[in-house]
Protein backbone atom coordinates (compact mmCIF):
# COMPACT_ATOMS: atom_id res chain seq x y z
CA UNK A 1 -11.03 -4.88 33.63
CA UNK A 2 -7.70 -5.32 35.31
CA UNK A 3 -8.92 -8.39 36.61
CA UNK A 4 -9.98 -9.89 33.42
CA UNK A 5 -6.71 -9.03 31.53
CA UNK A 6 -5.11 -11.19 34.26
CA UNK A 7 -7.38 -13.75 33.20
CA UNK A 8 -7.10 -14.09 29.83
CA UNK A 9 -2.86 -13.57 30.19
CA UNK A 10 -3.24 -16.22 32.16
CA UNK A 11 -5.73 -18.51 30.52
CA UNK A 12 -3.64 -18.17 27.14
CA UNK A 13 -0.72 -19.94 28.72
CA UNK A 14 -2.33 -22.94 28.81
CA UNK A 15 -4.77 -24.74 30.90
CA UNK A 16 -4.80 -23.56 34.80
CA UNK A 17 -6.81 -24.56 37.84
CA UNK A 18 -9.55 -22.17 39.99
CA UNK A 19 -7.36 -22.40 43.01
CA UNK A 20 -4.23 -21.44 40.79
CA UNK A 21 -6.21 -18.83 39.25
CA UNK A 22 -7.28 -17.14 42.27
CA UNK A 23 -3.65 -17.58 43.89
CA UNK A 24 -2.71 -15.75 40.95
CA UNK A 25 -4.94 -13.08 40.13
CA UNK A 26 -5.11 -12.90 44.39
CA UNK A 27 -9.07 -13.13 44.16
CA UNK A 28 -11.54 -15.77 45.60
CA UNK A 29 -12.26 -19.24 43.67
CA UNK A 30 -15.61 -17.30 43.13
CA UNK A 31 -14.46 -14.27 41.78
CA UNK A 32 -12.23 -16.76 39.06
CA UNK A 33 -15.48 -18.38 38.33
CA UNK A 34 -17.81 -15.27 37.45
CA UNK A 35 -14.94 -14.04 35.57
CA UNK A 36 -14.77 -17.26 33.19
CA UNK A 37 -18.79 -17.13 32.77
CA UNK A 38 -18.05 -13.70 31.65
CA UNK A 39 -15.81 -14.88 29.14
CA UNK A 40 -18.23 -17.54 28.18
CA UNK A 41 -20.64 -15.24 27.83
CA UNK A 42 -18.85 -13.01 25.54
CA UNK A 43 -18.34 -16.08 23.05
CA UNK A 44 -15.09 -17.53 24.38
CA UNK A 45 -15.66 -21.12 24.57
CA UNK A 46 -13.70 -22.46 27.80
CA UNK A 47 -13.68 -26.57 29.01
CA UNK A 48 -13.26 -27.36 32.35
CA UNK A 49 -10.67 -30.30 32.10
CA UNK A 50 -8.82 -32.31 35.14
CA UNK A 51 -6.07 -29.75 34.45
CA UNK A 52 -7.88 -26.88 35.06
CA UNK A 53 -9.73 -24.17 32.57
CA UNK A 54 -8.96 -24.61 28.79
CA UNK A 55 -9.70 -22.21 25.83
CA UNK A 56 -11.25 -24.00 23.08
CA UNK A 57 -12.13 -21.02 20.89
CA UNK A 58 -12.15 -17.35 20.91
CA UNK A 59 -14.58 -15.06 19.29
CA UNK A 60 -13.96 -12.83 16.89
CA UNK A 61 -13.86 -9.27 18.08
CA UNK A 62 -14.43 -8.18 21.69
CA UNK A 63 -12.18 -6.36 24.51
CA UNK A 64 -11.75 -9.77 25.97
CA UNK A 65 -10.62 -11.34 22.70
CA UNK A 66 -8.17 -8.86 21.70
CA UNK A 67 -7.08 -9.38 25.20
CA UNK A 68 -6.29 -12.83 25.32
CA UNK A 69 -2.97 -13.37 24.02
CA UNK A 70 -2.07 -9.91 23.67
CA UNK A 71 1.39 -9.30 24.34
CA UNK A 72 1.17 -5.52 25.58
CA UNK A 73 -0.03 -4.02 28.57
CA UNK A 74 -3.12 -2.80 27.64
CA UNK A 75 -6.66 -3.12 29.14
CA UNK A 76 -9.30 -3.35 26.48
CA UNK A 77 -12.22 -1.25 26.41
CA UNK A 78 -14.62 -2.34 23.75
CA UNK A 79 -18.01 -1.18 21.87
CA UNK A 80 -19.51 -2.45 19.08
CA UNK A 81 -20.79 1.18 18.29
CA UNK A 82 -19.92 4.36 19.60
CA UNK A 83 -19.99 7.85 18.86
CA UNK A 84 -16.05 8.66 19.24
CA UNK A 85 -13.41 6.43 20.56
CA UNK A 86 -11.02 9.68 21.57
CA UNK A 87 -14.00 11.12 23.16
CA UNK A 88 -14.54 8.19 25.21
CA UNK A 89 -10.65 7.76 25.40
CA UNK A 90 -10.27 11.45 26.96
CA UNK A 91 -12.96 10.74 29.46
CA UNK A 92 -11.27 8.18 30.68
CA UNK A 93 -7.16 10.25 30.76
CA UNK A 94 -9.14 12.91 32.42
CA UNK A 95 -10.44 10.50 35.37
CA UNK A 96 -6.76 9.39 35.62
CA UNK A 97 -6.68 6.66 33.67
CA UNK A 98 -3.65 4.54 31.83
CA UNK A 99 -2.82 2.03 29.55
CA UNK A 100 -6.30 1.78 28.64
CA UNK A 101 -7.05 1.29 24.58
CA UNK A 102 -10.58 1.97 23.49
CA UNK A 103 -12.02 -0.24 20.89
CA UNK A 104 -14.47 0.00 18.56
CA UNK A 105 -16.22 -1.57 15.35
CA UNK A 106 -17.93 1.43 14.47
CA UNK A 107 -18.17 5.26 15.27
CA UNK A 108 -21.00 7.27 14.45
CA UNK A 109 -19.24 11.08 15.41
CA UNK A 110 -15.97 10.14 14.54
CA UNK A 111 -13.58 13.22 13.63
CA UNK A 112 -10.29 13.95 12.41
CA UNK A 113 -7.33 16.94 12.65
CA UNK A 114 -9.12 20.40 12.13
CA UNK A 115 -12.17 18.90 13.26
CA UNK A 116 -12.90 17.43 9.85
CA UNK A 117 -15.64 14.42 10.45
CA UNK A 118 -14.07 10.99 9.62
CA UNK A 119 -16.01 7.83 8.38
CA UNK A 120 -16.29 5.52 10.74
CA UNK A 121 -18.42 2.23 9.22
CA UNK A 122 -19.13 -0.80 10.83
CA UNK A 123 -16.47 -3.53 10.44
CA UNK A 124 -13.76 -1.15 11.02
CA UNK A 125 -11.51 -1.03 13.70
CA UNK A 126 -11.29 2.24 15.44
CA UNK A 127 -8.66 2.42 18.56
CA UNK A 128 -7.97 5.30 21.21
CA UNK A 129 -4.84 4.47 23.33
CA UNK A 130 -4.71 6.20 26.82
CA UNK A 131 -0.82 6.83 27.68
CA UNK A 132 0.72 8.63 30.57
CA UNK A 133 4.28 8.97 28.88
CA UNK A 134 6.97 11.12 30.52
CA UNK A 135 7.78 13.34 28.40
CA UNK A 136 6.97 17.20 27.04
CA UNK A 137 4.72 18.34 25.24
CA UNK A 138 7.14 19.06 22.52
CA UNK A 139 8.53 15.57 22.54
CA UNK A 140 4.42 14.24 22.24
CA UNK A 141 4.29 14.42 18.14
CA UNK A 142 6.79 11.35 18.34
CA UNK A 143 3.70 8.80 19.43
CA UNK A 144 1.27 9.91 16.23
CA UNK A 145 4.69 8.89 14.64
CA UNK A 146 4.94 5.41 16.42
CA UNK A 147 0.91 4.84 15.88
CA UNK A 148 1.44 5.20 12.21
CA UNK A 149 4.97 3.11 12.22
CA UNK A 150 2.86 0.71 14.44
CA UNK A 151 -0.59 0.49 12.17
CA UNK A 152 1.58 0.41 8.83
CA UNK A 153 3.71 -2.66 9.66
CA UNK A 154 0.27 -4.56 10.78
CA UNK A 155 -1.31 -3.76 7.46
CA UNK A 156 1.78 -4.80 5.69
CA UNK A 157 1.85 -8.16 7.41
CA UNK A 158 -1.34 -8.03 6.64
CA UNK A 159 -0.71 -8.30 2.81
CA UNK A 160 -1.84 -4.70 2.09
CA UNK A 161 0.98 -2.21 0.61
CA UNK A 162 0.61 0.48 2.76
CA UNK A 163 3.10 4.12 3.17
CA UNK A 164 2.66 6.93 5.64
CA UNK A 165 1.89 10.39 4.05
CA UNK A 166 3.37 12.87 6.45
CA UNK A 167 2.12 13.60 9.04
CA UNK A 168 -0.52 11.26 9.96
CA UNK A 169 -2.02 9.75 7.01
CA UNK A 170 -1.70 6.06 6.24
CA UNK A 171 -2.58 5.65 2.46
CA UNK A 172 -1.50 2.56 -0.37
CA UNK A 173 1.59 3.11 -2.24
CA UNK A 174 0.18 2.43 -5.27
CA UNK A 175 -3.21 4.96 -5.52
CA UNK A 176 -2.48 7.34 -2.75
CA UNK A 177 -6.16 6.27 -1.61
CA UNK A 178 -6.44 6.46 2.04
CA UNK A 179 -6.44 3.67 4.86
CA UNK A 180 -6.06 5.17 8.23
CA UNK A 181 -6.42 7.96 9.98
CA UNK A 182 -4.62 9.17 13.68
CA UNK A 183 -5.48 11.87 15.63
CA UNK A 184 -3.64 12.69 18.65
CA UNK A 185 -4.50 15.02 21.15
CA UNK A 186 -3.05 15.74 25.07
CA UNK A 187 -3.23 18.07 27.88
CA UNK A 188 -0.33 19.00 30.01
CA UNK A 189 2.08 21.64 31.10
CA UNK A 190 4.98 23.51 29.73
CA UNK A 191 7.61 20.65 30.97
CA UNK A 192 5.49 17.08 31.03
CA UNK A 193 2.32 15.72 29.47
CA UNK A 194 -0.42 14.32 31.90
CA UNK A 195 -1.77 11.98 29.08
CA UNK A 196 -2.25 11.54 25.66
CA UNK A 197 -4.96 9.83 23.73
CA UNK A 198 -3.75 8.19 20.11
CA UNK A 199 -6.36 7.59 18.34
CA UNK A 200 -6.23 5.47 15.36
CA UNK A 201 -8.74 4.51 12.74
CA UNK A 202 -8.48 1.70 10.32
CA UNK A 203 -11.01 1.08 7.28
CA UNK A 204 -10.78 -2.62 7.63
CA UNK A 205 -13.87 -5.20 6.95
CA UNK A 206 -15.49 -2.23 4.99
CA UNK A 207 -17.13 -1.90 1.74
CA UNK A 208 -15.35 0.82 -0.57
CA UNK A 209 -18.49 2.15 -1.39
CA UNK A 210 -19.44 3.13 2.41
CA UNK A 211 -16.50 5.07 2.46
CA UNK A 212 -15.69 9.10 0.96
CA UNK A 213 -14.07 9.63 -2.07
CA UNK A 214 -9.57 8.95 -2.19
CA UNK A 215 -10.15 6.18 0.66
CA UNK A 216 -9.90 2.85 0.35
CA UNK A 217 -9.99 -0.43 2.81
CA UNK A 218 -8.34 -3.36 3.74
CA UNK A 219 -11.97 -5.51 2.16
CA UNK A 220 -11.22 -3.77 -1.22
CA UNK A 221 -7.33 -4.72 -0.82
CA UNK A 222 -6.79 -8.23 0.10
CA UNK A 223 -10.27 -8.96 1.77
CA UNK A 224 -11.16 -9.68 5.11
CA UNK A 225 -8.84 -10.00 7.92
CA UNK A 226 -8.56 -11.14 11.53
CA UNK A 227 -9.61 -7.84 13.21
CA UNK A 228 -8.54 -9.08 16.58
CA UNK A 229 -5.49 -10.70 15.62
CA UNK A 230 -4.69 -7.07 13.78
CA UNK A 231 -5.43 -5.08 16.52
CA UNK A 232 -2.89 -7.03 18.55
CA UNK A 233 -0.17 -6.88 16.12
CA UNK A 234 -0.64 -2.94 15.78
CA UNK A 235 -0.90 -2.68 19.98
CA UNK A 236 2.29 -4.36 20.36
CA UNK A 237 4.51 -3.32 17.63
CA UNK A 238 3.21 0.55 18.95
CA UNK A 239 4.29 -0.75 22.53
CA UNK A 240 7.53 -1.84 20.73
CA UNK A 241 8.43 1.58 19.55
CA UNK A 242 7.69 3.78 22.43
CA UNK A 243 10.40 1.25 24.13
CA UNK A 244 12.60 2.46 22.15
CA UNK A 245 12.45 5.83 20.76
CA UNK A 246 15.25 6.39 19.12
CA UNK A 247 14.07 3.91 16.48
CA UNK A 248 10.98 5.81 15.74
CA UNK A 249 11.96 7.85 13.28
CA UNK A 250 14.17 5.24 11.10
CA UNK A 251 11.42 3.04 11.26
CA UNK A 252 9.31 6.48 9.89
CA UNK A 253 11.51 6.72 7.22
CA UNK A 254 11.02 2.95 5.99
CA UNK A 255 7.99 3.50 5.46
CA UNK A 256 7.39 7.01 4.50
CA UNK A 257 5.87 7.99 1.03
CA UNK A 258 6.21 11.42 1.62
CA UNK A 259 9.96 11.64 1.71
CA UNK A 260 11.34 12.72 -1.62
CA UNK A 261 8.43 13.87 -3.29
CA UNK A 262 7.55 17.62 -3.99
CA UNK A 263 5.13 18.67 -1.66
CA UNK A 264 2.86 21.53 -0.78
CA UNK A 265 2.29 21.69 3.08
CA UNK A 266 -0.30 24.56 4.33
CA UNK A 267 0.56 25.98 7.30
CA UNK A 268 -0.35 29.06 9.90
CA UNK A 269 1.82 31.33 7.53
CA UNK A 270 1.36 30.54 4.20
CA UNK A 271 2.26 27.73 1.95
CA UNK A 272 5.79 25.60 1.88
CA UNK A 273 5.97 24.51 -1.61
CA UNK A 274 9.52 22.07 -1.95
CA UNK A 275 10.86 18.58 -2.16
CA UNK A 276 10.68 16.79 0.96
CA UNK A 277 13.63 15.66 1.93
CA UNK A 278 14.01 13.95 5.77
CA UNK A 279 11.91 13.51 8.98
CA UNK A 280 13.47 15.20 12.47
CA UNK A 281 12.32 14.67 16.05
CA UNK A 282 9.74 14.90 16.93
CA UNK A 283 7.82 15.25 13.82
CA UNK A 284 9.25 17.86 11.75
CA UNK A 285 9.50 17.94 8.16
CA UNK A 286 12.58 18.77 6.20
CA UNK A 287 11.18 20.54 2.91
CA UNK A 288 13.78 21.44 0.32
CA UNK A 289 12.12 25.16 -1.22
CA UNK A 290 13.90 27.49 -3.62
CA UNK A 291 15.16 29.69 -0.75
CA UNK A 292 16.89 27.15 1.04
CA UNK A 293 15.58 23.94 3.76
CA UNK A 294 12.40 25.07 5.59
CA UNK A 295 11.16 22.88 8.83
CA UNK A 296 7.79 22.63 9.40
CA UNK A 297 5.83 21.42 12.42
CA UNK A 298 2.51 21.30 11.33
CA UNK A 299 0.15 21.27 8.67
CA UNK A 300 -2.00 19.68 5.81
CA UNK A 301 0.71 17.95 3.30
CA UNK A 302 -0.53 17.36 -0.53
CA UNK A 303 2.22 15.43 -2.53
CA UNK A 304 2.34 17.05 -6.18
CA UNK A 305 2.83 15.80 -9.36
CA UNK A 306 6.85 16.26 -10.59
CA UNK A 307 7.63 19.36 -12.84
């Protein structure tokens, strides 16, 4: 895969000889070759011109396409069906694995916090990122924050009015109906991670009806989109934000639908039943109660209605 990510960064720059290829990539003129029938094969249409290979078209959804262009440093895993993209994903951090995103356009075991099952349909787009970040444990709850600062901006661009329900819930301002899901999980130590997985699942080119009741999808908001051209936006805004994490939780707070509303968040010891009222690193949430500000870590979050 590493060699056909070199490809396609370096077929999207424009049209480039074999020999320049293989100087490149520092592979034969026959290993260039079987990796642009590869392409071809997987729907990219690709000239041969005087000045070298040229990419005429690009097909729709594929590792290689989401690839191609893709301004972040991820190799592209992708299945047009698979039973869960985290499951796959951990297979791969627990082989030693990096920077590897898992793709998918349908799940048929997918599952979310508390082990709850998740629709998965086809025409979805369903995304487990492999990281290696250096950092604690502790510090880890700041990339579910990033994947749903990341996903949110990409549906917004995307024409769909989209908010993040704390913690990991992407849902549309307007209804409350639900768009994505994350789920991130980890292994590690006390004092560093060895790798997380973010896993992130968008109900994109998907009928309404295929999906459980309080979701929604992109289809039923503003139609079709681009799937590849999505999944690149989302990739490299998230690969924007763990650049900078300082950022992560203003950019949170932009788009956070959770903040200022009364909220009831179940936790390990009971109930927190207040107005929410700011975001801390690296995850917690500031709830207003009668007693006084209580901080919690974890747990399911149900906006309620004002008194």
């Amino acid at each position: 895969m590493e060699t056909r990510k070199a490809l396609c960064d370096a077929l999207a720059s424009g049209p480039v000889s074999g020999p320049d290829l293989a100087e490149e990539l520092g592979v034969s003129r026959n290993a260039v070759w079987k990796q642009v029938e590869e392409l071809r094969e997987s729907g990219f249409e690709i000239e041969s011109t005087d000045a070298g290979y040229r990419v005429v078209s690009v097909p729709e959804f594929c590792g290689s396409a989401v690839e191609y262009g893709l301004d972040a440093p991820y190799e592209i895993e992708y299945h047009e069906a698979i039973d869960s993209t985290n499951a796959r994903a951990r297979e791969l951090a627990k082989a030693g694995a990096g920077r590897v995103a898992v793709l998918a356009g349908e799940q048929t075991a997918g599952r979310g916090r508390l082990e709850r099952a998740w629709s998965a349909p086809s025409g979805g787009i369903y995304l487990s990122i492999v990281l290696r970040p250096t950092m604690t444990p502790m510090q880890a709850p700041l990339l579910t924050l990033a994947g749903a600062v990341a996903t949110t901006r990409a549906l917004r661009e995307a024409g769909v009015d989209a908010g993040i329900k704390w913690p990991n819930d992407i849902l549309l301002a307007s209804s409350g109906e639900k768009l994505v899901g994350i789920l991130t999980e980890m292994e590690g130590e006390a004092d560093r991670v060895s790798w997380v997985v973010c896993g992130i699942g968008v109900n994109a080119n998907v009928d309404a009806a295929a999906l459980p009741e309080g979701a929604t999808s992109v289809r039923e908001q503003v139609g079709d989109i681009d799937r590849r051209v999505f999944t690149q936006r989302l990739l490299e805004e998230f690969t924007t934000l763990r650049a900078d994490p300082d950022a992560i939780l203003d950019r949170w707070r932009e788009h956070a639908l959770t903040l200022g509303q009364r909220v009831r968040v179940e936790t390990g010891a009971g109930d927190v039943v207040g107005r929410a009222l700011d975001i801390e690193s690296p995850g917690r949430l500031v709830i207003g109660t009668d007693e006084g500000e209580v901080r919690v870590h974890a747990g399911d979050c149900e906006h309620l209605r004002p008194v």
